[in-house]
N, C-alpha and C. Protein backbone atom coordinates (compact mmCIF):
# COMPACT_ATOMS: atom_id res chain seq x y z
N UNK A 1 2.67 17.34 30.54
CA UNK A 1 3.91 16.76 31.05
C UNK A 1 3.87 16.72 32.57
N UNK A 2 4.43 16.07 33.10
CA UNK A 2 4.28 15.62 34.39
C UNK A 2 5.44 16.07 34.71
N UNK A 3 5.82 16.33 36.15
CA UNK A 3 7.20 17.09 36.74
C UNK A 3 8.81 16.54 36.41
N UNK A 4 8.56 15.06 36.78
CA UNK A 4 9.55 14.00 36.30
C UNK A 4 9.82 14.64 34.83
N UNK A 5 9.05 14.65 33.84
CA UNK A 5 9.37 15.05 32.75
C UNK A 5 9.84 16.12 31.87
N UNK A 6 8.98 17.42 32.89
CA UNK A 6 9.22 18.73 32.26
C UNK A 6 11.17 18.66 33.22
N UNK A 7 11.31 18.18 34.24
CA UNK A 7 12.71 18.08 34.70
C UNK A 7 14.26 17.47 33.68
N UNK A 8 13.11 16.38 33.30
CA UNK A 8 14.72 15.99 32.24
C UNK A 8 14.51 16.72 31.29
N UNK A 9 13.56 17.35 30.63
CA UNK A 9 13.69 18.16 29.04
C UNK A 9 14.60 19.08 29.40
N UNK A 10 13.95 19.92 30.88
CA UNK A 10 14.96 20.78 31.72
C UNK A 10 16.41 20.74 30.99
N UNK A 11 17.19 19.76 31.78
CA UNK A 11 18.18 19.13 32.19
C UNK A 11 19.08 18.65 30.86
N UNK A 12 18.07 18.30 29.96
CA UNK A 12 18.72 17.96 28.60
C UNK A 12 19.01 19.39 27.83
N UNK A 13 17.93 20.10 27.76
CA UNK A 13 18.10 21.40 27.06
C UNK A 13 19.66 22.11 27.72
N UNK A 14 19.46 22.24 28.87
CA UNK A 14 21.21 22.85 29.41
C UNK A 14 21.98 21.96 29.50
N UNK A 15 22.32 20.78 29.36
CA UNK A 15 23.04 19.94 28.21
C UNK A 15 23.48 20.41 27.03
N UNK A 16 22.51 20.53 26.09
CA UNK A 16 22.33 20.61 24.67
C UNK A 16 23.41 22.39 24.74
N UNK A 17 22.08 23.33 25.14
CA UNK A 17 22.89 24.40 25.38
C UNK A 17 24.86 25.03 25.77
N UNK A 18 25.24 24.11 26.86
CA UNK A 18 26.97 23.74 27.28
C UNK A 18 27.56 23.00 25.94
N UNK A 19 26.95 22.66 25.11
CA UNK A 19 27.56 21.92 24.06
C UNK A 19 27.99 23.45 22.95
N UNK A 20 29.46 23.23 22.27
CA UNK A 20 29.99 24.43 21.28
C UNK A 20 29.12 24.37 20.12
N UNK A 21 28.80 25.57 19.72
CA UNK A 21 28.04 25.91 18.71
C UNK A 21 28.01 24.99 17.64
N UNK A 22 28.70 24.52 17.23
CA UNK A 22 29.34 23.84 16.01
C UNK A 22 28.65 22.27 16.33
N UNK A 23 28.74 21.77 17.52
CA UNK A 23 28.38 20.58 18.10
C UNK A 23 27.08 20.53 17.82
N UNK A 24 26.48 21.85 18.55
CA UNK A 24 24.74 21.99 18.42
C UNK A 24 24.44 21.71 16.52
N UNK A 25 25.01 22.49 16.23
CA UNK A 25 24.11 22.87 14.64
C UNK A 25 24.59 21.00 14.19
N UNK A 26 25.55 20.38 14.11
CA UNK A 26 25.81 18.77 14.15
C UNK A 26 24.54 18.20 14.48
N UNK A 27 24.49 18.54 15.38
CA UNK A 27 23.39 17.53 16.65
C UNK A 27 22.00 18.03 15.58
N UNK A 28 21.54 19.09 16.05
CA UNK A 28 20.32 19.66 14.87
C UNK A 28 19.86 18.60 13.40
N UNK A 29 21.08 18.80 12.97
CA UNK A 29 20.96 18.46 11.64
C UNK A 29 20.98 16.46 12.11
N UNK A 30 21.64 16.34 12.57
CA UNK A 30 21.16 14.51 12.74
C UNK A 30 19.86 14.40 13.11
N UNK A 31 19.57 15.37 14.14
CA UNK A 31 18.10 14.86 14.28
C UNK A 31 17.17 15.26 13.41
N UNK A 32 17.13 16.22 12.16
CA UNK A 32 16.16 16.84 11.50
C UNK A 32 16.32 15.19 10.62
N UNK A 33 17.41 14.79 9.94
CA UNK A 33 17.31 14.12 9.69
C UNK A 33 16.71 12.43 9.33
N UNK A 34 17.27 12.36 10.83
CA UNK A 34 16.46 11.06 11.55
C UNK A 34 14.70 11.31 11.38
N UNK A 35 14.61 12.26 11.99
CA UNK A 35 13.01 12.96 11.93
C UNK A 35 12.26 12.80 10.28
N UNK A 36 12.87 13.06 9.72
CA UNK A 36 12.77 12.94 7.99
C UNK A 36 12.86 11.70 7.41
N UNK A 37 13.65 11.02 7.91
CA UNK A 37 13.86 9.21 7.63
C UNK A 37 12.75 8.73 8.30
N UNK A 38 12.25 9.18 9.63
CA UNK A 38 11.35 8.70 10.08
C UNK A 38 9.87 8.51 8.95
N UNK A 39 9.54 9.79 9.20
CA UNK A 39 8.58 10.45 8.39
C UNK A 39 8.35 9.78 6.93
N UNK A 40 9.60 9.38 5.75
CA UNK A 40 10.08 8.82 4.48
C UNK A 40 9.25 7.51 4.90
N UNK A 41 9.88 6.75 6.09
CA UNK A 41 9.38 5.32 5.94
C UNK A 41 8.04 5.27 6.69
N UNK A 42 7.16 5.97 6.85
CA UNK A 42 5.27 6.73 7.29
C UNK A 42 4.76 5.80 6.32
N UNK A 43 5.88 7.13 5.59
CA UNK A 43 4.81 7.33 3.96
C UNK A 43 4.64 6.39 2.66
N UNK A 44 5.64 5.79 2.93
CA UNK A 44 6.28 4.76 1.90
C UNK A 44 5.53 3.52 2.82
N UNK A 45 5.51 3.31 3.61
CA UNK A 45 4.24 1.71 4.22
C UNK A 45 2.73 2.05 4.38
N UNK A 46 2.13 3.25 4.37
CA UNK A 46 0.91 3.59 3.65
C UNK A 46 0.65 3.04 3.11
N UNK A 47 -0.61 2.73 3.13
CA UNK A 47 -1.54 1.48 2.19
C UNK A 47 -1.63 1.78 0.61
N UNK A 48 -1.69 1.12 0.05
CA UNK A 48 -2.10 2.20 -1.53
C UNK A 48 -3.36 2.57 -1.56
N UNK A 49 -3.65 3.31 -2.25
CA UNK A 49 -4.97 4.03 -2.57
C UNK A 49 -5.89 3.32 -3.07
N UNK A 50 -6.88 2.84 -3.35
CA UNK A 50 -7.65 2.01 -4.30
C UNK A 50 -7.47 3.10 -5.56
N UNK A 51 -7.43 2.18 -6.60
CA UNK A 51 -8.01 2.89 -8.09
C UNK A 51 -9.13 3.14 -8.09
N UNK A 52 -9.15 3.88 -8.82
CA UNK A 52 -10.69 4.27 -9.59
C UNK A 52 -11.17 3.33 -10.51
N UNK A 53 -12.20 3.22 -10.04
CA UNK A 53 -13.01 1.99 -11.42
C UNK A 53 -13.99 2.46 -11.87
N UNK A 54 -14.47 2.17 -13.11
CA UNK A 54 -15.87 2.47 -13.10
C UNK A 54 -16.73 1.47 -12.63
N UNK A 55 -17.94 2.43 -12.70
CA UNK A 55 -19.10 1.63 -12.03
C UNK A 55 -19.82 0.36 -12.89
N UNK A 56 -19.91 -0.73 -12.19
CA UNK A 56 -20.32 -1.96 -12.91
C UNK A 56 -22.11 -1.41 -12.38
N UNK A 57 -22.93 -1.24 -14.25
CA UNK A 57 -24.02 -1.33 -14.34
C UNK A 57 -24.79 -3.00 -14.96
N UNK A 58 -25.02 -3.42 -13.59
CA UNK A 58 -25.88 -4.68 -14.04
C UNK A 58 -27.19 -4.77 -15.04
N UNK A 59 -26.85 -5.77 -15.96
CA UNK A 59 -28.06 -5.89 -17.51
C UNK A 59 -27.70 -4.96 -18.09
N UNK A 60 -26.66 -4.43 -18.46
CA UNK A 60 -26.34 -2.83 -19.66
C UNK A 60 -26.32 -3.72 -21.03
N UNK A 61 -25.77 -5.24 -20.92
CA UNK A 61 -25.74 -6.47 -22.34
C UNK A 61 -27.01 -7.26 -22.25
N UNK A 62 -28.10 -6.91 -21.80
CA UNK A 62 -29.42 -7.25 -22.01
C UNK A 62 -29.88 -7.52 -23.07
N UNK A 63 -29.89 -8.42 -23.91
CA UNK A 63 -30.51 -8.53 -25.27
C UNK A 63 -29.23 -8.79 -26.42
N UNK A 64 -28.50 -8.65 -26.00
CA UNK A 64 -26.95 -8.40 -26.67
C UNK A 64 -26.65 -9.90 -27.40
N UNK A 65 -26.93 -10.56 -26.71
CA UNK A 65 -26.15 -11.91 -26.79
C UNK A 65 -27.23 -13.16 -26.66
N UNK A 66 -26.92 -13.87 -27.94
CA UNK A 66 -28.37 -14.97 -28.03
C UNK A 66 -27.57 -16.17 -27.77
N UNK A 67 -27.97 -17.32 -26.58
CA UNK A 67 -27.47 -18.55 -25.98
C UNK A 67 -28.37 -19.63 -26.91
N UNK A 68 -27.25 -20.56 -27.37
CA UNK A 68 -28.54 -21.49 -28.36
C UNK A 68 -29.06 -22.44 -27.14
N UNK A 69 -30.21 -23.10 -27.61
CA UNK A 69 -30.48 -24.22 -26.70
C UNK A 69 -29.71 -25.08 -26.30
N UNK A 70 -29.00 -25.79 -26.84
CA UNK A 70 -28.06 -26.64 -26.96
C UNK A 70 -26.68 -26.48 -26.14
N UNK A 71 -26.61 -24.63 -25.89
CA UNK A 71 -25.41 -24.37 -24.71
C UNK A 71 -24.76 -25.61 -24.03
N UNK A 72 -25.71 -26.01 -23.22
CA UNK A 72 -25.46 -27.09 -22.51
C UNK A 72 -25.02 -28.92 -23.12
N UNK A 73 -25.34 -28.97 -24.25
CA UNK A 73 -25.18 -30.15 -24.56
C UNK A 73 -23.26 -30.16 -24.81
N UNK A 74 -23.09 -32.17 -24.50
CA UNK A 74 -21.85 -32.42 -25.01
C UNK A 74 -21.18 -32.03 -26.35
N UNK A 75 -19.85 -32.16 -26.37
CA UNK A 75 -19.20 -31.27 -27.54
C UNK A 75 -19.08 -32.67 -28.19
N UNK A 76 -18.95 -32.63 -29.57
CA UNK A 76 -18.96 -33.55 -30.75
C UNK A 76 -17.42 -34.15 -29.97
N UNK A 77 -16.98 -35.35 -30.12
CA UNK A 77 -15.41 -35.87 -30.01
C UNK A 77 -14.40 -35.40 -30.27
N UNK A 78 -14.68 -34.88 -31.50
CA UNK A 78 -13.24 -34.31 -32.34
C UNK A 78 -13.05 -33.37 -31.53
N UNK A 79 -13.99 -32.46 -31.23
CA UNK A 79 -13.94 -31.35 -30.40
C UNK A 79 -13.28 -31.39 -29.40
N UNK A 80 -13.84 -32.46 -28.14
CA UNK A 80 -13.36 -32.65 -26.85
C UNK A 80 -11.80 -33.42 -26.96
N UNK A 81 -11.55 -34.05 -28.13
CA UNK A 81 -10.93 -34.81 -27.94
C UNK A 81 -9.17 -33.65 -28.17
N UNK A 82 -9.55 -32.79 -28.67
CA UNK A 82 -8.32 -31.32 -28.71
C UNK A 82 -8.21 -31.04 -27.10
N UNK A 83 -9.02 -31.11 -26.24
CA UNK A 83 -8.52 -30.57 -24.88
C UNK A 83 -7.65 -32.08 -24.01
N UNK A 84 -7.31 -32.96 -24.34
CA UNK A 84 -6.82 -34.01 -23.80
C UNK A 84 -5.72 -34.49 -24.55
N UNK A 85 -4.72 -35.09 -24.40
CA UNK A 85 -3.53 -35.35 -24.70
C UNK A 85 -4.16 -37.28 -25.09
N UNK A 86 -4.51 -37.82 -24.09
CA UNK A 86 -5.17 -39.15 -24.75
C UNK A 86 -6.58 -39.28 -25.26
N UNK A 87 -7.12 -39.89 -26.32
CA UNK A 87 -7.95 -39.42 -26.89
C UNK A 87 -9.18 -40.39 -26.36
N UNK A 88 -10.65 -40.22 -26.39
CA UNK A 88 -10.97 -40.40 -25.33
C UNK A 88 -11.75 -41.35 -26.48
């Protein structure tokens, strides 16, 4: 703290102090408060945590699954013709 500063804490504290008991424990409690509201909205805009995932093991369905040749070829009409509203 620099002089300027340790002077007003000074200055505020015998403030605070001239104030009636009753005033102080008031004053206390607003600021524990405030301090606590502060603190509430920290914690609550904290990022979320990532989940836990498991670990993706690449090729674990190796052999699993047989692709016919044909994968790639066009679908018969009747077929294609269910994904379209006009028939093609």
């Amino acid at each position: 703290m620099n002089p300027q500063q340790t002077h007003t804490a000074h200055s505020l504290y015998r403030l605070y102090e001239s104030l009636p008991e009753e005033v102080q424990k008031y004053f206390l409690e607003e600021l524990i408060q405030k301090r606590n509201a502060e603190i509430k909205a920290l914690t609550a805009a904290s990022p979320p945590q990532p989940e836990k995932r498991n670990r993706v093991i690449f090729g674990i369905m190796e052999g699993a699954l047989d692709v016919p040749d044909n994968f790639d070829d066009d679908l018969p009409d009747e077929i294609t013709n269910e994904f379209y509203a006009d028939k093609l």
